[in-house]
PDB file of N, CA and C in Angstrom:
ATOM      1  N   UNK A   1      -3.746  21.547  38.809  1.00  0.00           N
ATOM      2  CA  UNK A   1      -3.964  21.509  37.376  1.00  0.00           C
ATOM      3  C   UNK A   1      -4.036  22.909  36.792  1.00  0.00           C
ATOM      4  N   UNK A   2      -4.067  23.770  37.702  1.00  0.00           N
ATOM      5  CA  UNK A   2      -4.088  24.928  37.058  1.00  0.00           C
ATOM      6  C   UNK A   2      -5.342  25.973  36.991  1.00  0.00           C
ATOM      7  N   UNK A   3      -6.001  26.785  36.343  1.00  0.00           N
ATOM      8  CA  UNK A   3      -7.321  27.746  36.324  1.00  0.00           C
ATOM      9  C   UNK A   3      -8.102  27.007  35.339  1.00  0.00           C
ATOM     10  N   UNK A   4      -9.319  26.751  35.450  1.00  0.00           N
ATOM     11  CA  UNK A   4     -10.296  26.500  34.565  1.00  0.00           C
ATOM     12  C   UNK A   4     -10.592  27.298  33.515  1.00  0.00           C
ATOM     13  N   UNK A   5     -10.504  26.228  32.555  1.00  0.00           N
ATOM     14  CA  UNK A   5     -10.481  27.363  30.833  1.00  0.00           C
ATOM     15  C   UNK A   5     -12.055  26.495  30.033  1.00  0.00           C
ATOM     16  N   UNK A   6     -12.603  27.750  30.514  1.00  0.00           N
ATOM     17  CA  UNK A   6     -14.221  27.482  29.427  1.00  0.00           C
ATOM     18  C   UNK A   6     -14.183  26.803  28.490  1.00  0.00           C
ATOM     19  N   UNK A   7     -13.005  26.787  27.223  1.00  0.00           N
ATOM     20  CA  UNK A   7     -13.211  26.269  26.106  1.00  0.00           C
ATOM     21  C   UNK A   7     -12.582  24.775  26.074  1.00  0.00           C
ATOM     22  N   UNK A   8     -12.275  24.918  26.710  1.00  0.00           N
ATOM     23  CA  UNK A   8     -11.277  23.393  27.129  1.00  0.00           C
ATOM     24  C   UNK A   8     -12.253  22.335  27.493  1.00  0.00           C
ATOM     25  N   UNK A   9     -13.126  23.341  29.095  1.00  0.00           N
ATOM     26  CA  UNK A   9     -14.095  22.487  29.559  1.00  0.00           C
ATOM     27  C   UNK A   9     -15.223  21.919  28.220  1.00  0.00           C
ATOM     28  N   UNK A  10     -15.703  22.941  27.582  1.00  0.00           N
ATOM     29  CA  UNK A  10     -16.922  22.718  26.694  1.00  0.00           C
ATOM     30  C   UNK A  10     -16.307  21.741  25.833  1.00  0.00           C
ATOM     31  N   UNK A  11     -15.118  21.944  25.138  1.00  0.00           N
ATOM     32  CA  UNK A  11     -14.761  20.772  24.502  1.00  0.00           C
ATOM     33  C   UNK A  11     -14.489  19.487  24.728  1.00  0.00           C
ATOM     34  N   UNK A  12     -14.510  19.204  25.767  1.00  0.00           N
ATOM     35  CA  UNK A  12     -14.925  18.388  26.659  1.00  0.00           C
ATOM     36  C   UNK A  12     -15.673  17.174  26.851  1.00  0.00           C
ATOM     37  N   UNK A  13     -16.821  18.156  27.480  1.00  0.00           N
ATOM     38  CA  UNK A  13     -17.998  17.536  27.205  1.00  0.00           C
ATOM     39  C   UNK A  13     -19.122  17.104  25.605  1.00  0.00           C
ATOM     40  N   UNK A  14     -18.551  18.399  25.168  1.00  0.00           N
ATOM     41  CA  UNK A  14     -19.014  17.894  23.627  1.00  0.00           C
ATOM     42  C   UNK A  14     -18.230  16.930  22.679  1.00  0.00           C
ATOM     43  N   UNK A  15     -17.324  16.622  23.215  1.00  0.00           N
ATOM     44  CA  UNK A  15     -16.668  14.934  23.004  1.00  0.00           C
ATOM     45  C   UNK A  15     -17.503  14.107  23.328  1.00  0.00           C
ATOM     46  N   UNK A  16     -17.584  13.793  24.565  1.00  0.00           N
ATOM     47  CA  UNK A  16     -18.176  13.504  25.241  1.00  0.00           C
ATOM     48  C   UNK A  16     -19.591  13.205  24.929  1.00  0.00           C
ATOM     49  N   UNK A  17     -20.120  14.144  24.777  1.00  0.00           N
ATOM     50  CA  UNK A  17     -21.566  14.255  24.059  1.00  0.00           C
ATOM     51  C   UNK A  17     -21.878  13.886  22.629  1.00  0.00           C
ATOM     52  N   UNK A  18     -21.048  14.020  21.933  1.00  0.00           N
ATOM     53  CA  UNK A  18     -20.683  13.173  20.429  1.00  0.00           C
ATOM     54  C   UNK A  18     -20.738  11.734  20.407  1.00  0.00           C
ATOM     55  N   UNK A  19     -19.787  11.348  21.207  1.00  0.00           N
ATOM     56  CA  UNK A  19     -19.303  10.154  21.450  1.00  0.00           C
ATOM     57  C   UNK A  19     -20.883   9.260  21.611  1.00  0.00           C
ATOM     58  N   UNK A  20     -21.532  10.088  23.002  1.00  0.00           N
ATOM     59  CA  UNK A  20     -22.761   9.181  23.298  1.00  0.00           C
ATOM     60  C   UNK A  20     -23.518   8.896  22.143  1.00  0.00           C
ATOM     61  N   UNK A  21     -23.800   9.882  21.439  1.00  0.00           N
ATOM     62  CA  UNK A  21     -24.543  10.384  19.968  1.00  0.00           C
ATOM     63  C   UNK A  21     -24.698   8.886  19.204  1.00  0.00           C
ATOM     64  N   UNK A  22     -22.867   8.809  18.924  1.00  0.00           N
ATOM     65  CA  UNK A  22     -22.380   8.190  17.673  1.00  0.00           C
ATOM     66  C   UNK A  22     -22.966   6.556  18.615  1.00  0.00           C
ATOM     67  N   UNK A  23     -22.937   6.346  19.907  1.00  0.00           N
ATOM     68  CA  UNK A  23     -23.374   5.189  20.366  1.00  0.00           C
ATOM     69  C   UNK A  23     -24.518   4.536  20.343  1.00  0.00           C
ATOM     70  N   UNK A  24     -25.341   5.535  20.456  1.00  0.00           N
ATOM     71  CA  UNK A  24     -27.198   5.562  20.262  1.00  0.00           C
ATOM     72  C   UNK A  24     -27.659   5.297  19.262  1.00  0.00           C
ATOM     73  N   UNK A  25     -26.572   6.397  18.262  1.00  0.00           N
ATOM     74  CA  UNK A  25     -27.049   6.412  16.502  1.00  0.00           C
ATOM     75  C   UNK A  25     -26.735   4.093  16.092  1.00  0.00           C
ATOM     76  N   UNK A  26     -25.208   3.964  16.708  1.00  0.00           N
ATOM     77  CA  UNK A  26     -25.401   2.179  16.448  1.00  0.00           C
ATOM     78  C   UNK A  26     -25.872   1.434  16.879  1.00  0.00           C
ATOM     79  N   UNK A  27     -26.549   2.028  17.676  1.00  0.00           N
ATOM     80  CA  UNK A  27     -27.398   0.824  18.798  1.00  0.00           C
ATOM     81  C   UNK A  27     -29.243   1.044  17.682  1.00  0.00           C
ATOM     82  N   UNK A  28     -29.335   2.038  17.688  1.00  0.00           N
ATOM     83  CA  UNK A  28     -30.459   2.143  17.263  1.00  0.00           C
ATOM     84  C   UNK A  28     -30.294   1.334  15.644  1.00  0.00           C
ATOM     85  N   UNK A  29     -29.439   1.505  14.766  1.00  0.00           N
ATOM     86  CA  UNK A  29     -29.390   1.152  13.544  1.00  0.00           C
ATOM     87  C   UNK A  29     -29.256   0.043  13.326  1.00  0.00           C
ATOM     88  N   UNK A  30     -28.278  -0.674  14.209  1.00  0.00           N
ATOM     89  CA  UNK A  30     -27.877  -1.744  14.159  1.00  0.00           C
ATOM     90  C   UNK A  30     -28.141  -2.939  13.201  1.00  0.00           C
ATOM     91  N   UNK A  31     -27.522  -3.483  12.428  1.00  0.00           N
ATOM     92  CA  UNK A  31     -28.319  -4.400  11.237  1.00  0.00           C
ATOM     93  C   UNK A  31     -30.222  -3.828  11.109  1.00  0.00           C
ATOM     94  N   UNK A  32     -29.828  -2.987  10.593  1.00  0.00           N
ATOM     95  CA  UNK A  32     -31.376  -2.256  10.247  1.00  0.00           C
ATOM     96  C   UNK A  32     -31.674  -2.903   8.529  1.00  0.00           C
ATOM     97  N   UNK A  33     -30.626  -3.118   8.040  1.00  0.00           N
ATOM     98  CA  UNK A  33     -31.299  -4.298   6.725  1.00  0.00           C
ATOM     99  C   UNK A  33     -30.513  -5.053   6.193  1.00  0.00           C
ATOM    100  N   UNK A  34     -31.804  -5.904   7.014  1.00  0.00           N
ATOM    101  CA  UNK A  34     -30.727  -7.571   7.267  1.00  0.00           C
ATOM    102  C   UNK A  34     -30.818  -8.019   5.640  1.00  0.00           C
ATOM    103  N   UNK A  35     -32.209  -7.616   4.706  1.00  0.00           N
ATOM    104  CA  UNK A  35     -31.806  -8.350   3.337  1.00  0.00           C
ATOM    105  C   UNK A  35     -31.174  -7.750   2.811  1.00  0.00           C
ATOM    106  N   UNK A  36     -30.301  -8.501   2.006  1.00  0.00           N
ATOM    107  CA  UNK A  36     -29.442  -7.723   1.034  1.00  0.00           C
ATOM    108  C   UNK A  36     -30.406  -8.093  -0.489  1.00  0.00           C
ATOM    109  N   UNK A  37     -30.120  -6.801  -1.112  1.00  0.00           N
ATOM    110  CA  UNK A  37     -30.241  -7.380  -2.269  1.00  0.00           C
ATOM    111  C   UNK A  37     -29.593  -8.467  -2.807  1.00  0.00           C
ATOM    112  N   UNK A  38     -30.454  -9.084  -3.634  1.00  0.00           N
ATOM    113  CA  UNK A  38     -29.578 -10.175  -4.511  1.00  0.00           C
ATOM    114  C   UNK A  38     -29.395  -9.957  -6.256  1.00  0.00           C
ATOM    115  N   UNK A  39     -28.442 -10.118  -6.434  1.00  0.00           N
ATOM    116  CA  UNK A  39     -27.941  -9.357  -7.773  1.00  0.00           C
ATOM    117  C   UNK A  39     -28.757 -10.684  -9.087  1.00  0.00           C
ATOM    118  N   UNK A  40     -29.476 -10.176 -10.106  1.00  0.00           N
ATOM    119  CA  UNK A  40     -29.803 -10.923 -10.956  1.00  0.00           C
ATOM    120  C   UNK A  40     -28.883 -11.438 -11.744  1.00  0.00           C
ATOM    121  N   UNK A  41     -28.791 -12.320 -11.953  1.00  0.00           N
ATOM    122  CA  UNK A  41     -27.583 -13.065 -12.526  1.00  0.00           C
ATOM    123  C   UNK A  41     -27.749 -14.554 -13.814  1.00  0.00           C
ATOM    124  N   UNK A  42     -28.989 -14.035 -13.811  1.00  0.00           N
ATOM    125  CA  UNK A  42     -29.784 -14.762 -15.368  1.00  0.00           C
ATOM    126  C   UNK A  42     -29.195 -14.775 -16.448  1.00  0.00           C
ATOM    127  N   UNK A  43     -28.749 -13.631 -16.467  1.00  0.00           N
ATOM    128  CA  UNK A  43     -28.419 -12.984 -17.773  1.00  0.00           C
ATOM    129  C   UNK A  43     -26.785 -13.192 -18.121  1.00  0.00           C
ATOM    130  N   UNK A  44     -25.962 -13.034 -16.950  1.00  0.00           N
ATOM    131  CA  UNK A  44     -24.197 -13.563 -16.866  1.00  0.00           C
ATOM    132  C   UNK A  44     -24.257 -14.808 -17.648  1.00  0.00           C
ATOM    133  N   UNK A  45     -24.969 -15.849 -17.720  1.00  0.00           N
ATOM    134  CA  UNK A  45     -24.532 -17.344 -17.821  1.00  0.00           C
ATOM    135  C   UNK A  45     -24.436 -16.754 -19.843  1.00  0.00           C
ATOM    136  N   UNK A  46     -25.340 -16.192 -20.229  1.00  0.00           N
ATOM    137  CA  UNK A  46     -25.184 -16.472 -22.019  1.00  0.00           C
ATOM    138  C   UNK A  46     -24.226 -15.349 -22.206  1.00  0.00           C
ATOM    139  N   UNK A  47     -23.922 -14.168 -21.538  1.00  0.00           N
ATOM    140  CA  UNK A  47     -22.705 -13.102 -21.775  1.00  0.00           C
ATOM    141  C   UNK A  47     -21.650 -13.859 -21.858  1.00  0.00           C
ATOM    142  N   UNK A  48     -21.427 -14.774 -20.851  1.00  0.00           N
ATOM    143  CA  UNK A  48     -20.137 -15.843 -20.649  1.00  0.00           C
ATOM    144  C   UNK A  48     -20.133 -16.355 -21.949  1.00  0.00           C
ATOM    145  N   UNK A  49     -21.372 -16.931 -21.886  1.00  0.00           N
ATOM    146  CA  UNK A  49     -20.991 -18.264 -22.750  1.00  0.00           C
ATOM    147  C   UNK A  49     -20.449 -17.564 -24.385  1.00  0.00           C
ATOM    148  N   UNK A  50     -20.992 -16.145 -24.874  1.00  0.00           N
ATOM    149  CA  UNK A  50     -20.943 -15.351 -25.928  1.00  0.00           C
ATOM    150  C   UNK A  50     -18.927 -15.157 -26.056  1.00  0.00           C
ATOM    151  N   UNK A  51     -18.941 -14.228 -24.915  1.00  0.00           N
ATOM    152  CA  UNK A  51     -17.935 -14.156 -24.539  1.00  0.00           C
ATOM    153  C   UNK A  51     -16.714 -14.890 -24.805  1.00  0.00           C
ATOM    154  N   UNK A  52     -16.691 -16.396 -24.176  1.00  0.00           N
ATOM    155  CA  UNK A  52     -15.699 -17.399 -24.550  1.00  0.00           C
ATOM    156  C   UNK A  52     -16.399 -17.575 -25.818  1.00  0.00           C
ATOM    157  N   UNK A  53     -16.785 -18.076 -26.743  1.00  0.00           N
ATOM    158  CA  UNK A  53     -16.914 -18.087 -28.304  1.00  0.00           C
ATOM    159  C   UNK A  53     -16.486 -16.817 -29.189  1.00  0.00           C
ATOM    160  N   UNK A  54     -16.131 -15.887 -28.777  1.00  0.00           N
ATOM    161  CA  UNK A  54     -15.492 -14.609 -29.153  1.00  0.00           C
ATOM    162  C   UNK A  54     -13.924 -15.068 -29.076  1.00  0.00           C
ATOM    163  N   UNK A  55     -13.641 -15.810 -27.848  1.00  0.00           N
ATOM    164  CA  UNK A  55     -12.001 -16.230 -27.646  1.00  0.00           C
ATOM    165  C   UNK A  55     -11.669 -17.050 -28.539  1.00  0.00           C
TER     166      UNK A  55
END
């Protein structure tokens, strides 16, 4: 393969080492919020209804 090149190697492993990172970071987060907001929607039904009487 040839002579060992430092920057090659380090880049490398800090792939490598990223990679694990980015694995930990989704394992740990993972559906971290399960509620979603829920959008108020009280107020849509008389905009509508305004709305079509404008048409």
């Amino acid at each position: 393969m040839g002579s060992f090149d430092l920057g090659v190697g380090l880049a490398f492993w800090l792939m490598c080492a990223s990679a694990l990172l980015c694995v930990a970071y989704g394992l740990i987060y993972w559906n971290k919020d399960k509620e979603e907001k829920a959008l108020d929607t009280s107020s849509w039904e008389s905009d509508e209804a305004k709305i079509n009487e404008e048409l």
